[in-house]
Structure formats: C-alpha cells, structure tokens
Protein backbone atom coordinates (compact mmCIF):
# COMPACT_ATOMS: atom_id res chain seq x y z
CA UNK A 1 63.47 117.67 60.38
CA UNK A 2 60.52 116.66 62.36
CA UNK A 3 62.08 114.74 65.16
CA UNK A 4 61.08 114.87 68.98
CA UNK A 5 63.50 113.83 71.89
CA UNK A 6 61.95 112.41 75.10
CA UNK A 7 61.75 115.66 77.66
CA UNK A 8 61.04 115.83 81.75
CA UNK A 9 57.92 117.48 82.33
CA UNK A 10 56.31 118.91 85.76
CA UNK A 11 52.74 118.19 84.41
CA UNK A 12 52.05 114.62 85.18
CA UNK A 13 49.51 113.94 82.51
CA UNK A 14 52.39 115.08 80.03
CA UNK A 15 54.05 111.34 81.36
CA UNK A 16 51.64 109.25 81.27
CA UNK A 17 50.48 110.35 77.38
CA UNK A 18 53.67 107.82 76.11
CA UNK A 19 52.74 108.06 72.42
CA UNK A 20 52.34 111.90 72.59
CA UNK A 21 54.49 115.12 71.80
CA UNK A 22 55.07 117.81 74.49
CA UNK A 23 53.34 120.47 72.81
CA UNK A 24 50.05 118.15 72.07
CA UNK A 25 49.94 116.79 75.25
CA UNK A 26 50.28 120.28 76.90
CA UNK A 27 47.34 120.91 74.80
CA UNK A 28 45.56 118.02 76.28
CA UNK A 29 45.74 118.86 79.84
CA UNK A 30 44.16 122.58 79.03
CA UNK A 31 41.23 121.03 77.14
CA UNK A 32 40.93 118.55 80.21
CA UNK A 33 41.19 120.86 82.60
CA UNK A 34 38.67 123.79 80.77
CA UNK A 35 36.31 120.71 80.52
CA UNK A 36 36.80 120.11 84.01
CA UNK A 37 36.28 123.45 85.17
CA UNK A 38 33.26 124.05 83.28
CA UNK A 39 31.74 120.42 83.70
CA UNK A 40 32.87 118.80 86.42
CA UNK A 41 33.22 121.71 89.01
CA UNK A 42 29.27 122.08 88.76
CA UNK A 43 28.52 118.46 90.67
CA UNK A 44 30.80 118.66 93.81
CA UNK A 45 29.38 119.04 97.12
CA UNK A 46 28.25 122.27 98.85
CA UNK A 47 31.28 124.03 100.15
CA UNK A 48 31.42 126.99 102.23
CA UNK A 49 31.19 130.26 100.43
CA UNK A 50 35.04 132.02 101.36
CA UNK A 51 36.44 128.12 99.46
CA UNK A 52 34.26 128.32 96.70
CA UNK A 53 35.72 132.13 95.97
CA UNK A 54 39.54 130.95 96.36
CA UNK A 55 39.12 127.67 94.25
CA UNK A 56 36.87 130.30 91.43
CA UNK A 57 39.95 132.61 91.58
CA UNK A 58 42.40 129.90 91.30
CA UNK A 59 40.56 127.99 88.16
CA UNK A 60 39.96 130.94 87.15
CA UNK A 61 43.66 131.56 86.56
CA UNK A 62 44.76 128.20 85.51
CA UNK A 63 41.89 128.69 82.51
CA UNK A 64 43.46 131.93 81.96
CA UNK A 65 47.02 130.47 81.60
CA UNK A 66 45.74 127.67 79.40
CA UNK A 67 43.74 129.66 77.28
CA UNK A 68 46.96 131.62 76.46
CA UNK A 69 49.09 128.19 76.08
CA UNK A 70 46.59 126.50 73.64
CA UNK A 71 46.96 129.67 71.71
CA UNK A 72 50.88 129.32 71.60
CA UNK A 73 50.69 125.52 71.11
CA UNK A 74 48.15 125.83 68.35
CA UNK A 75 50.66 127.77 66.18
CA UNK A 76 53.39 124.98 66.93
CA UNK A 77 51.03 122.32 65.49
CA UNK A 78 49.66 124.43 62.48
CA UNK A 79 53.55 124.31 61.78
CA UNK A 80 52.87 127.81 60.08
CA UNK A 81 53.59 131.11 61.05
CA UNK A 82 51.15 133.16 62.76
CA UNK A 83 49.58 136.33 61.44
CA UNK A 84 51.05 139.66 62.98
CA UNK A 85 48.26 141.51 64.26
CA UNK A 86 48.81 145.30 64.41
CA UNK A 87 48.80 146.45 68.30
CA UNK A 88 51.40 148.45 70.31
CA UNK A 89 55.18 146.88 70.45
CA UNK A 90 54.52 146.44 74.21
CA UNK A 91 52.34 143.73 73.53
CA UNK A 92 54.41 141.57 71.79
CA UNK A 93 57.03 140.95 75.19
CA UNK A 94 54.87 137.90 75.74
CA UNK A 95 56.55 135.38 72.40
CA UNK A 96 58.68 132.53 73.57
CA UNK A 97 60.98 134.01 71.49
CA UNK A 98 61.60 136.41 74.43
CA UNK A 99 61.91 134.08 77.48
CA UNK A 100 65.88 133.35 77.23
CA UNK A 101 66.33 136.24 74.94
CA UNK A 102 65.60 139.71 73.73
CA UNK A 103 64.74 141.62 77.52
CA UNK A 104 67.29 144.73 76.84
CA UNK A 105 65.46 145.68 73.00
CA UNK A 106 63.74 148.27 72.53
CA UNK A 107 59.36 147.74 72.00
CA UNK A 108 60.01 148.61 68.35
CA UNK A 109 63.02 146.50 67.86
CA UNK A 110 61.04 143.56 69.58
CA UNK A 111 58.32 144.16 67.09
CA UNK A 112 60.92 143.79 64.20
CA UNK A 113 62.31 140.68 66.25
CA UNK A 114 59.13 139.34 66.35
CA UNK A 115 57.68 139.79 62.93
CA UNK A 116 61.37 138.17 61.94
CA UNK A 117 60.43 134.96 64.12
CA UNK A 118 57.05 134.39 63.00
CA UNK A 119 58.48 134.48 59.51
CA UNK A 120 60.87 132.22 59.77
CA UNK A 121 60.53 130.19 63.03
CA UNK A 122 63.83 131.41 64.30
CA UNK A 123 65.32 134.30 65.30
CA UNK A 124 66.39 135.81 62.61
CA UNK A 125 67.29 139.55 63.75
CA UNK A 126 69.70 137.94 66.20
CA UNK A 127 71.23 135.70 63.19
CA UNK A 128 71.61 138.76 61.07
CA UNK A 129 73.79 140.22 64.27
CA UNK A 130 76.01 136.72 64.54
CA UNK A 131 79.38 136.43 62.95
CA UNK A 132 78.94 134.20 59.81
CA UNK A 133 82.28 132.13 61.03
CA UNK A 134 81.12 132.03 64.67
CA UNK A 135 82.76 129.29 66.90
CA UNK A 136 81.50 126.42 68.03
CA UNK A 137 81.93 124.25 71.33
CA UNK A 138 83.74 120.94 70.37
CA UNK A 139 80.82 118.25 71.15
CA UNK A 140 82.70 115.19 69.87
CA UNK A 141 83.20 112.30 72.48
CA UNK A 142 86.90 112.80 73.68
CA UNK A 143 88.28 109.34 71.82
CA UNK A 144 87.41 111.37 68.52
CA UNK A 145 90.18 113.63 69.10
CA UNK A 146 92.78 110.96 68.86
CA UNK A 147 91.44 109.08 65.65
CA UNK A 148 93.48 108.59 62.53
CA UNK A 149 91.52 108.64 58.91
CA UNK A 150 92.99 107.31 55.45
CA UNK A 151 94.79 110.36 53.05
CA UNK A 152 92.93 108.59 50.03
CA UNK A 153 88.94 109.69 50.83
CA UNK A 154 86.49 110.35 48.05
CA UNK A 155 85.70 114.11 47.90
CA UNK A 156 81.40 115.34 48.90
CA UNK A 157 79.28 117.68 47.42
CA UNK A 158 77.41 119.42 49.98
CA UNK A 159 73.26 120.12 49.58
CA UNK A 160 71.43 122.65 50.61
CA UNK A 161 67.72 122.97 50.47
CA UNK A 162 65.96 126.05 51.52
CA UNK A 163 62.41 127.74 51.32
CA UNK A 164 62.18 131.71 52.50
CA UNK A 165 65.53 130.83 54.88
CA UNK A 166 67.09 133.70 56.15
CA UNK A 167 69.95 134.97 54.06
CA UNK A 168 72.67 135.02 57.22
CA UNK A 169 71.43 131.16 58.14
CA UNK A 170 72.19 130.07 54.47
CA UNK A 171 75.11 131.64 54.70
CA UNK A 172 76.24 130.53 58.12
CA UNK A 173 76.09 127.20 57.22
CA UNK A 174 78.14 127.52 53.92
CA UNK A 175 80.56 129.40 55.50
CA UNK A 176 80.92 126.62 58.50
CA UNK A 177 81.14 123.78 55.88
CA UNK A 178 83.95 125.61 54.10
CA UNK A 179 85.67 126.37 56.80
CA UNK A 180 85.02 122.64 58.87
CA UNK A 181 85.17 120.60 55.37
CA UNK A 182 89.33 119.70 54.60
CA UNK A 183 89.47 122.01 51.41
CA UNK A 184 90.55 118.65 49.54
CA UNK A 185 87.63 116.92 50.07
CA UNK A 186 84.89 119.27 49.54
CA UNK A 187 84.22 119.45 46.10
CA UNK A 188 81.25 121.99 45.36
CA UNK A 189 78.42 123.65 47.19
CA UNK A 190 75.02 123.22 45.72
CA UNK A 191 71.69 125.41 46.96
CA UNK A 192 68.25 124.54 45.70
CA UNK A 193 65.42 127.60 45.98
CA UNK A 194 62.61 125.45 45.76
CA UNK A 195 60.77 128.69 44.92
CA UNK A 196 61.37 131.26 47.39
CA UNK A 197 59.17 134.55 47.14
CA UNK A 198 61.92 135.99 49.56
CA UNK A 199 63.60 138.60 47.35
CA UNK A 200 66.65 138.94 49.83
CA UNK A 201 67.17 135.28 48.13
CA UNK A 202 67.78 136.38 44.78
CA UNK A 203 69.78 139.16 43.99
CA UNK A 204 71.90 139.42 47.19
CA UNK A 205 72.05 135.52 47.48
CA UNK A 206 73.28 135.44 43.65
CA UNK A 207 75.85 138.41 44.56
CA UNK A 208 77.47 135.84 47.34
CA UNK A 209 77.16 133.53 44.90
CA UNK A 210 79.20 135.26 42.33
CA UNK A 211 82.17 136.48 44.61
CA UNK A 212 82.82 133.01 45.73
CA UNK A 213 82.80 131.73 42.62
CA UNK A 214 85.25 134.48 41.48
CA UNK A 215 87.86 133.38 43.45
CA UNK A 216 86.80 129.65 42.65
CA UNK A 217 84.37 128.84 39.50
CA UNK A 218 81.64 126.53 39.76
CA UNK A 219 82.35 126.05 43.57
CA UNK A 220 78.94 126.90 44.67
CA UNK A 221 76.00 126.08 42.34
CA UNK A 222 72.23 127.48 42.81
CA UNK A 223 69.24 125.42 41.62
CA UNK A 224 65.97 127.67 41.37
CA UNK A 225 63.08 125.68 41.49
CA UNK A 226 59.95 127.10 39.20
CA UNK A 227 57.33 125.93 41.69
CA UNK A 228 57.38 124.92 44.99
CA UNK A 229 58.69 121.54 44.56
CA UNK A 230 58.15 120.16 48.36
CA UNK A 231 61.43 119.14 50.55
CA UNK A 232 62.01 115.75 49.01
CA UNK A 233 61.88 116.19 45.32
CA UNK A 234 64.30 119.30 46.54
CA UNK A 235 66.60 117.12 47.61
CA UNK A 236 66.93 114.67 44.75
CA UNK A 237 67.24 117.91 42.45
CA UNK A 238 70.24 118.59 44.12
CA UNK A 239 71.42 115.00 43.59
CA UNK A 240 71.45 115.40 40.46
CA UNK A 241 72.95 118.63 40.23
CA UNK A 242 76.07 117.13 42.24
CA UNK A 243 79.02 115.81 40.29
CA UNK A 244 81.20 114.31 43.51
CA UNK A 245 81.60 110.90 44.40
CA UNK A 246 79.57 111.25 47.82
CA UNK A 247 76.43 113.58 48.26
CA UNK A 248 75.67 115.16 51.42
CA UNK A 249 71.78 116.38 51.98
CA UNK A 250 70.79 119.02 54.38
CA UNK A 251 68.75 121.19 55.56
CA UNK A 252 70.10 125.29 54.62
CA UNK A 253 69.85 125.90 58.55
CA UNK A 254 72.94 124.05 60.16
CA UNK A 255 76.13 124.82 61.51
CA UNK A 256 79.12 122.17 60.93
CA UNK A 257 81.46 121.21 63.63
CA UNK A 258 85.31 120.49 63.52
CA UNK A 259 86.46 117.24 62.22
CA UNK A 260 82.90 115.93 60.45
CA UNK A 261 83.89 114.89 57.38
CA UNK A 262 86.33 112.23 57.42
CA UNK A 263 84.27 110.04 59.85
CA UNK A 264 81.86 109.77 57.39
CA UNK A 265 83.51 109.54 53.84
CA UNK A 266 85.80 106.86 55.78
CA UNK A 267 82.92 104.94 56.67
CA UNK A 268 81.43 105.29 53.10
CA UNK A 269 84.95 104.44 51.58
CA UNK A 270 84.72 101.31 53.15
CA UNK A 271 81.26 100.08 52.74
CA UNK A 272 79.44 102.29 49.49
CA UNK A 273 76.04 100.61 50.63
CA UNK A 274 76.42 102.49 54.09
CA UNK A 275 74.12 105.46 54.26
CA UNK A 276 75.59 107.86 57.19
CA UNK A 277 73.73 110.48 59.55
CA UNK A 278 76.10 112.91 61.69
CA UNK A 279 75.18 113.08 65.31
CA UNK A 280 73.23 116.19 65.77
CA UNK A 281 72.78 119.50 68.20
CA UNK A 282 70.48 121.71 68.52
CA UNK A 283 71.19 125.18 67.50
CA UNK A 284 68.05 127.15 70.25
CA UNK A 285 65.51 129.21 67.84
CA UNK A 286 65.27 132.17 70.19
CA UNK A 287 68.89 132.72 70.86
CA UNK A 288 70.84 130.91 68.61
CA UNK A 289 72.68 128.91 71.25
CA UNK A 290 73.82 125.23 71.05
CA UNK A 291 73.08 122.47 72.74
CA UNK A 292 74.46 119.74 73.32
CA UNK A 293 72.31 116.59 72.60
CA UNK A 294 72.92 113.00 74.10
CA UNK A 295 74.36 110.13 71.18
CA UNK A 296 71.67 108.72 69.90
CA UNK A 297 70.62 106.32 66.90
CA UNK A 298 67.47 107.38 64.49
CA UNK A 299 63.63 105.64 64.28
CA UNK A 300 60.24 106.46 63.87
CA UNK A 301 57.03 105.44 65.31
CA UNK A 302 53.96 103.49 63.75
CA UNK A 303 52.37 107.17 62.55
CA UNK A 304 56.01 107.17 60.42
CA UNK A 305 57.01 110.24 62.32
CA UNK A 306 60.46 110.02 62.74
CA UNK A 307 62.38 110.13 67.00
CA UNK A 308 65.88 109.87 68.30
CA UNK A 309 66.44 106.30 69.99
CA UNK A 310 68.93 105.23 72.86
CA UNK A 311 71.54 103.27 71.08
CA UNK A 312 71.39 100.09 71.05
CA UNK A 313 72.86 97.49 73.79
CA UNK A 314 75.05 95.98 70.89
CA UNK A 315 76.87 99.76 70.55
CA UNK A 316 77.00 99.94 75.02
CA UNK A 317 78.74 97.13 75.31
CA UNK A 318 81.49 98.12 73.10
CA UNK A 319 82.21 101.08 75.78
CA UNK A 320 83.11 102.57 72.99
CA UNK A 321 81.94 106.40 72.73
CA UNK A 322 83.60 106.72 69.11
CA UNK A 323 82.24 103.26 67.49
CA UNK A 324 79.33 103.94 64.56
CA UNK A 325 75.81 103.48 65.85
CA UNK A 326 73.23 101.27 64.21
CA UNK A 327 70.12 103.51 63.11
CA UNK A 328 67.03 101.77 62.04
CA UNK A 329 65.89 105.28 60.18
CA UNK A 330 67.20 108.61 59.05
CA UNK A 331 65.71 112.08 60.59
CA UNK A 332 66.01 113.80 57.19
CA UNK A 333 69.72 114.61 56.66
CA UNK A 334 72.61 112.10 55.46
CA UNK A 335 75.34 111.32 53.44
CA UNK A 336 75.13 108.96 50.90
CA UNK A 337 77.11 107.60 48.28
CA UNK A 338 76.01 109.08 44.71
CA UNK A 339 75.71 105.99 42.62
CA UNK A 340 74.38 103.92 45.32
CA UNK A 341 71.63 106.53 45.89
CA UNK A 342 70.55 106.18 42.39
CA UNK A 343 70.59 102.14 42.48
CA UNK A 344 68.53 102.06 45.65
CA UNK A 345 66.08 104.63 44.06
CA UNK A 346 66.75 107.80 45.06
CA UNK A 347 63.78 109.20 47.69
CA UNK A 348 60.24 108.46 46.94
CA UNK A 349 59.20 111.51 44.71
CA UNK A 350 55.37 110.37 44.62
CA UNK A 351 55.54 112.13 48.49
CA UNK A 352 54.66 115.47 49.10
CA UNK A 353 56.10 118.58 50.43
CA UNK A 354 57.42 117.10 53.86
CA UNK A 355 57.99 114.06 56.21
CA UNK A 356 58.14 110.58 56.05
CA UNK A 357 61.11 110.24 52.91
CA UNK A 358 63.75 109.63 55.77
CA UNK A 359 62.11 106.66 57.65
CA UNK A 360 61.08 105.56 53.92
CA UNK A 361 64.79 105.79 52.68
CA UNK A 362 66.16 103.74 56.53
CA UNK A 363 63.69 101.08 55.89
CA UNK A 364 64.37 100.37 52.43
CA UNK A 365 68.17 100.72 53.03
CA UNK A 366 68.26 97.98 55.77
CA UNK A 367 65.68 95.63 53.16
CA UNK A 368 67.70 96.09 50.23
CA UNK A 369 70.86 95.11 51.55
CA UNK A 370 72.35 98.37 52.78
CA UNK A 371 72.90 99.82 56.33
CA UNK A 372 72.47 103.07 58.39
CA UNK A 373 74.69 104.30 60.75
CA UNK A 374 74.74 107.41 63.33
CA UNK A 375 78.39 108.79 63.78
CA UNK A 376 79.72 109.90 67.09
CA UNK A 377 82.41 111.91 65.68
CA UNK A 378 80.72 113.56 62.87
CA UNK A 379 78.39 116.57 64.64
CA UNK A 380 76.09 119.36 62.81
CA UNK A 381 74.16 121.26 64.87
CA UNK A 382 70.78 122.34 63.52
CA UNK A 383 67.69 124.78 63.76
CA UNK A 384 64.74 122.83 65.46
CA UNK A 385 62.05 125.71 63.67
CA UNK A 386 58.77 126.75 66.18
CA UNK A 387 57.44 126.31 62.59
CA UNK A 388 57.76 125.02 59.02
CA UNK A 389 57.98 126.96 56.13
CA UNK A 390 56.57 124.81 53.78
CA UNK A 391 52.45 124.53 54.25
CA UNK A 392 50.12 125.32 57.15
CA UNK A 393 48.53 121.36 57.23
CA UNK A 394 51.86 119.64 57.89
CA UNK A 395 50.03 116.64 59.22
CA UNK A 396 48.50 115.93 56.30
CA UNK A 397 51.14 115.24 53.91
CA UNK A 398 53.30 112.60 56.69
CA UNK A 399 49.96 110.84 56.91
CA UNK A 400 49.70 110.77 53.01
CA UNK A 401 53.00 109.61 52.82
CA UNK A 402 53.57 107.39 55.35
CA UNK A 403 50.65 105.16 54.06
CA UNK A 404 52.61 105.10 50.65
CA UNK A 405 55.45 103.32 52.91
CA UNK A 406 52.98 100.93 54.59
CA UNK A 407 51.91 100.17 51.12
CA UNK A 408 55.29 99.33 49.52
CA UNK A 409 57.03 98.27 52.41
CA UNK A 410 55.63 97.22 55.58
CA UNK A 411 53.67 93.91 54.16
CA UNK A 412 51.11 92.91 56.94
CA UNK A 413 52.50 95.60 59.09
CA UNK A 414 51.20 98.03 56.94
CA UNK A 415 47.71 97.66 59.29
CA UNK A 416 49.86 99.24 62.27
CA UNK A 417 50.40 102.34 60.46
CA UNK A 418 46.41 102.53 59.34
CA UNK A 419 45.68 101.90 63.37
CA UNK A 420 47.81 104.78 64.22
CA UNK A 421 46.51 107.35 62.26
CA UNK A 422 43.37 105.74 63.55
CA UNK A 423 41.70 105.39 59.80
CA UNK A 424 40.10 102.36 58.19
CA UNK A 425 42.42 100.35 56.07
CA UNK A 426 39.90 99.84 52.93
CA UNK A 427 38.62 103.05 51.54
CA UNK A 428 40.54 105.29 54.04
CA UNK A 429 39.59 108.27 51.41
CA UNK A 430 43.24 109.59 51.10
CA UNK A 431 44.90 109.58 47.73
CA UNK A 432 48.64 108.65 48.24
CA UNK A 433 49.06 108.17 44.27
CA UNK A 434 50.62 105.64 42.08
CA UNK A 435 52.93 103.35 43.99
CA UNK A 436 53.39 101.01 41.19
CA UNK A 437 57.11 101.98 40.42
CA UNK A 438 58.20 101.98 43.98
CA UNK A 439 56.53 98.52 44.29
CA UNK A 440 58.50 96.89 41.27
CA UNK A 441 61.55 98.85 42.52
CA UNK A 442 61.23 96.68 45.66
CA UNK A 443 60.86 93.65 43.53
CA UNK A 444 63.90 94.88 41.34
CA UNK A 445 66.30 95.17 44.40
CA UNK A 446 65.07 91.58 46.27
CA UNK A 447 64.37 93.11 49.26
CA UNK A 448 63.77 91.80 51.92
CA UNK A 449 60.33 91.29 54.41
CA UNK A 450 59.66 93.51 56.80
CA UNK A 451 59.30 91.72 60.06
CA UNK A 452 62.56 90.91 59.16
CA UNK A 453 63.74 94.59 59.25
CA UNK A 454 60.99 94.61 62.94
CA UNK A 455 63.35 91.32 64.06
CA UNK A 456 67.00 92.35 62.89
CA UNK A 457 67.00 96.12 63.01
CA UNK A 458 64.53 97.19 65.06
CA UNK A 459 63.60 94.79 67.50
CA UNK A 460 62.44 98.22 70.13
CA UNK A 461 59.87 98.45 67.82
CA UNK A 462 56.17 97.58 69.77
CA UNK A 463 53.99 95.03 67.57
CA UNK A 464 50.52 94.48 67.72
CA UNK A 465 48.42 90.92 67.20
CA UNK A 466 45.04 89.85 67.29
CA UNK A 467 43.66 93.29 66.80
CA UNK A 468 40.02 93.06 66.09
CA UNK A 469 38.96 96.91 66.19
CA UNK A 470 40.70 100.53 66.47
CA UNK A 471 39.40 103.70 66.91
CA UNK A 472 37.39 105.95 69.44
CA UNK A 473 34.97 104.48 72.56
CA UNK A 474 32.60 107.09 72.38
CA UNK A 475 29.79 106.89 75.13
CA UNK A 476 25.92 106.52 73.63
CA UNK A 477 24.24 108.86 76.47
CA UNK A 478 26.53 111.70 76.32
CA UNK A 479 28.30 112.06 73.04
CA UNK A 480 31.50 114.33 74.05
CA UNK A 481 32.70 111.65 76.49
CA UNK A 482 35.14 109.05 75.36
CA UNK A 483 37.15 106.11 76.49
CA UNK A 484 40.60 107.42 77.49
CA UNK A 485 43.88 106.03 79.22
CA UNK A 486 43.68 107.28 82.98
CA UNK A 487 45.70 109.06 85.23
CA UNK A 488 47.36 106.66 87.14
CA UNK A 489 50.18 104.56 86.98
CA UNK A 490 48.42 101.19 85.58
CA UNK A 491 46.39 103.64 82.90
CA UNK A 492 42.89 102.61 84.21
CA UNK A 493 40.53 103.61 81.81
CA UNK A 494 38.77 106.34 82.58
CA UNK A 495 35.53 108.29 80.72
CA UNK A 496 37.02 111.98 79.46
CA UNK A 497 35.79 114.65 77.05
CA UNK A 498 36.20 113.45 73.54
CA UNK A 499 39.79 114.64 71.52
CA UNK A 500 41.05 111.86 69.38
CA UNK A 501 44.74 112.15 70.27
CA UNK A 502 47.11 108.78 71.10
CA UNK A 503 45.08 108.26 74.56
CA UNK A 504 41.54 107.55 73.17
C-alpha cells in the first residue's frame, strides 16, 4: 500500500507544503536551505568576524545534517533498496532501522540486521526471532465487543500476494488468519509468488505448504507466477484461483486481529455490491511493534495516490464508533464478493506493477452502482515498507496508471489529474496502453458521471475551474529560480531555487 497519514512536524516548511509527503518535503527544506547557504549567505551585510565564524559553524552543520537526510530520504523515494557498501559493521549504527531498535547487537549482527532491512524494507532478523502466533493488542472500538453476527455467513478465501517477502512475515500472517478467522468460515489460503528469486520461498515455503495441507488437503494453495507479473494482475490471479463465495486480497505482510471476519462477510451478506476495507494498524518496520491508527475512511488525491480521510460528518453524527464508514477509495486491500468482482471487471490489468488499481476499483464501485465501506470492527495491522520490492521508478508506473483512470473515468476531470502530474494533456508522451475494453466496460455497466461520484461521494474533494495554464514560473534572468508558495501563513509567493515539487 502506498498510503500517507497526515503527521506533526517541527519543521515549519514541512506545514505549509499541504500537497506534499513528509519525506519529500523534508527533502525540500535541505535543497532550500543548501541553496540558501551557498547563494543567499554571500549578499548579507558585513558582520563582525567572531558572528560570521559561529553562523559558518552552525550552517555548516545544518548542511552536514541535510546532506546525510537527503541521502536517507532519497532511498525512501527510489522505493528500492539501497546497495550495501562493504565498510566496517560500526558504520552501519547510523540506519533508521536502529533508532527505536537494535542498540544491544553486536556490529556484526547489525550488519546482518541491516543487509536484512535493505532487502526487504523491514526488519526482518527481528521477524525471524518473533513467535509466528504472537499476540496482539485488541484495537477494536469497545461497542465491537458486544456485537452479535448471523450463524449463516458465506465462508472467504484469503489472498496473499508476495514478491521476495520474508518467509516468517508470510507465515505470520497465515498463521494469524488461521488462528483469528472462525475455522467455519475460512475456506482456503491462497499465495501467489509473482516470481520471487528468493530461494527461502520455494523449497521451505512449499515444505509449510505441504504439512498444512497434510493435516487438511487443498487448504492452502500456492500460485507461482513465471514472470514478474506486477501487484495487480497478482491479485486477480489469485481471484481466480479462489473457489469461496467471498475473496479477501492482501498484501503477504499483515497480521489479523480478533473478531475481523464476521464484520465484514455480514456486511457483504447483506449487500453483495458492498466492497469492504478492514480498518488498519501499522505494524513499525524497525521493531515490529503496532500501532494503533485513528478510524479513518479511504481517498486519494488528484496525482491518484491514494490517503486515509477523517470520516465523514454523516458517520460523527451517528456517535457511533462501531457503524461502517463511507470510503470514497480503497488503499489496496479488501474484501469483495467473488461474482460481483468479476461483473464489475475485476482490477484494471492494462496497469503496471503498482499503484493506482485501488482508487481505480473505489471510483468505479461508487459509478457502477456499488459502495465502499471502512469497518471499525474489522482490524489488520500491516507493514508500512521503507521500500517496495517491486521496481526502483515507483513513480512512474502510478503516473502511467492513474492517467488510464482519468481516461476511462474522470470525464472532464480527467484535466485535474494531467495538472497534477504537471504534464500537458495532448501528447503528454506516456504510453498508458489500450483502454478500449475498460471504456466499453464502463458503457456495459451504465455508470455513472463523475462529478457525480466528486458531488455524492466525495464532496472533500478540491475542484479546479477556469484554469488557463499549469506548470512551472521559471524566472528569464536567472534560470534556477522559480515561482514558489512562500513561507508564511497566506503562502505569498515568493522567488526560490527551481525543484518542481507540489509548491512550484
């Protein structure tokens, strides 16, 4: 999943920069304030000699901090693992992966630790050291406790889609949705390798495998993928290989909590157009801990990448901490109903390897006559990575694939998405494919418009009118200066070096 949640942050820059990640806007403030030190600093005034030392020193330092900050954030947004260089244990105390976690090792078993994390974007040594049936803290809102669900509920099949996953993650989160799922209602366990050159996913993987299925044949089912297949044609393989009435998706890197599954098949029993997400937690990368995470319903913004949302004022005024919330979009896992899944056309498998499928699949849900709903009482807590698995140019693929949803879906809209990604609508120069059978899908299914999804589901949504131009003020005398959004509270605009993020 490739969701952000609204964080406080001391760097004030970091607050004004609304349409802006953390990590990129961190990244921001050190190219502002290296272009400020090495630019800016050289027009002040005279100022006595002992001052101009101290401030030296202290930019000095800041640039030094930054420098080492841009290098962390870099490998965030390459959303690849970095390369282990070869250099003395000892110098490898400095990861994020050791600021919560990791201070008692050894240098050698911090090298392992750390080789482990930059693999897999967790930590993976301290997984393979974690009970497989580990406990977990009870997040459910209290009212959940005392809820009552039918006998009669149609029974899931459970998905799991990996790529190089550590062996004790998959595991972990088979062995907490057999142990959280009422053994009634689960029905099978499916895994799709969509082509992992980890060998410790084979043979020992297929060993698990075999012992479960000793006890119980055909429980858990593995679907090997001959090429890297990308996350969302993953996903609809193991649609297909499911045989129960309901289909769960997720990601091979969650944990299940207590009661999760009869929230959701009731809901599902009840309406078969309803496509359900479970509230989620966040299972920390460096230490494996969870945290709690405020209710929240699913959306996106116009660059299709997909953001938790308060609830709506509709699900406040119920004062009602138990009551299903109304989600304009998906962040990537759901349950779904199996035939309805078909009938509403699956996920879009013209996309590519990762990102924008789940605010594809929300929107055409609400057009087509379905609905979307966030459960209180259903929790799974989940890996946020440092970094994907899947490619080194993540960015690229969402921006190929969310202009394949402006094109099908978004009618005049569709300009909002071009303007956000800040490329020209005719002849952008990026090949999103044939969209013809997604387009007479639409037609097909009478869907509806989409400022009537903007009006009825997702009014929060900003929209823009009477645009004439988009893209970068860039100043004619000195070339690496550009319009940006100032520092202060009204966002006067203010000349700044040139960077082509949200601001400029």
């Amino acid at each position: 999943m490739v969701c952000t949640r609204k964080t406080k942050t001391l760097v004030s820059t970091c607050v004004i920069l609304s349409g802006m990640t953390n990590i990129v806007c961190l990244l921001y403030v050190g190219w502002v304030t290296n272009y400020i030190a090495s630019v800016y600093v050289k027009v002040q005034e005279p100022i006595s000699e002992k001052k101009l030392e101290e401030d030296k020193g202290d930019t000095l330092r800041i640039i030094e901090r930054l420098d080492h900050l841009e290098n962390v954030i870099k490998q965030h947004i390459q959303e690849a693992p970095p390369k282990l260089e070869e250099s003395p244990a000892e110098a490898f105390t400095d990861s994020s992966l050791f600021a919560h976690w990791g201070q008692e090792l050894s240098p050698e078993h911090r090298r392992i630790a750390l080789k482990q994390f930059q693999y897999y974007g967790y930590n993976a040594y301290l997984s393979d050291r974690l009970p497989l049936d580990r406990a977990l803290p009870d997040l459910r809102p209290s009212g959940c406790r005392n809820l009552t669900f039918p006998e009669s509920l149609p029974e899931v099949s459970i998905v799991f889609i990996f790529v190089n996953e550590a062996l004790s993650v998959i595991l972990r989160s088979i062995h907490s949705a057999i142990n959280r799922t009422p053994a009634h209602l689960l029905k099978e366990i499916i895994l799709v390798d969509d082509n992992s050159n980890n060998e410790e996913l084979k043979e020992k993987l297929q060993k698990y495998v075999d012992e479960v299925n000793a006890h119980k044949p055909g429980f858990i089912k593995v679907v090997r993928h001959s090429k890297q297949e990308g996350l969302i044609r993953s996903r609809v393989s193991g649609w297909r290989a499911a045989t129960a009435p309901v289909v769960a998706l997720f990601d091979a890197h969650v944990e299940f909590n207590v009661g999760w599954a009869e929230p959701v098949l009731t809901r599902i029993k009840e309406n078969r157009k309803r496509v359900i997400s479970p509230s989620f937690d966040n299972i920390k990368y460096d230490n494996f801990e969870i945290e709690e995470y405020p209710l929240s319903a699913q959306g996106f913004d116009w660059e299709l990448w997909c953001r938790y949302l308060n609830p709506p004022k509709s699900w406040w005024k119920l004062e009602n901490t138990t009551a299903p919330i109304r989600s304009p979009a998906l962040i990537g896992c759901f349950i779904v109903d199996r035939e309805y899944f078909q009938e509403i056309g699956l996920l879009d498998e013209g996309m590519e390897v990762y990102g924008g499928e789940n605010v594809e699949l929300g929107i055409r849900v609400w057009q087509c006559g379905g609905s979307v709903e966030v459960l209180p009482c259903s929790r799974i807590a989940h890996i946020e990575r440092a970094h994907k698995p899947y490619t080194e140019d993540l960015t690229a693929h969402v921006r190929r694939n969310a202009l394949r949803v402006a094109e099908v879906w978004m009618d005049e809209f569709k300009s909002h998405v071009y303007m956000a990604w800040n490329i020209p609508q005719e002849d952008s120069g990026i090949d999103i494919g044939d969209i013809s059978e997604r387009k007479a899908l639409r037609k097909k299914l009478q869907c509806k418009t989409f400022r009537w999804y903007l009006v009825s589901v997702y009014p929060e949504m900003r929209m823009y009118s009477d645009t004439i131009a988009y893209g970068v003020l860039q100043n004619s005398l000195k070339s690496d200066l550009c319009l940006d959004q100032g520092p202060d509270t009204e966002n006067i605009p203010i000349m700044y070096i040139c960077h082509g993020m949200t601001p400029q």
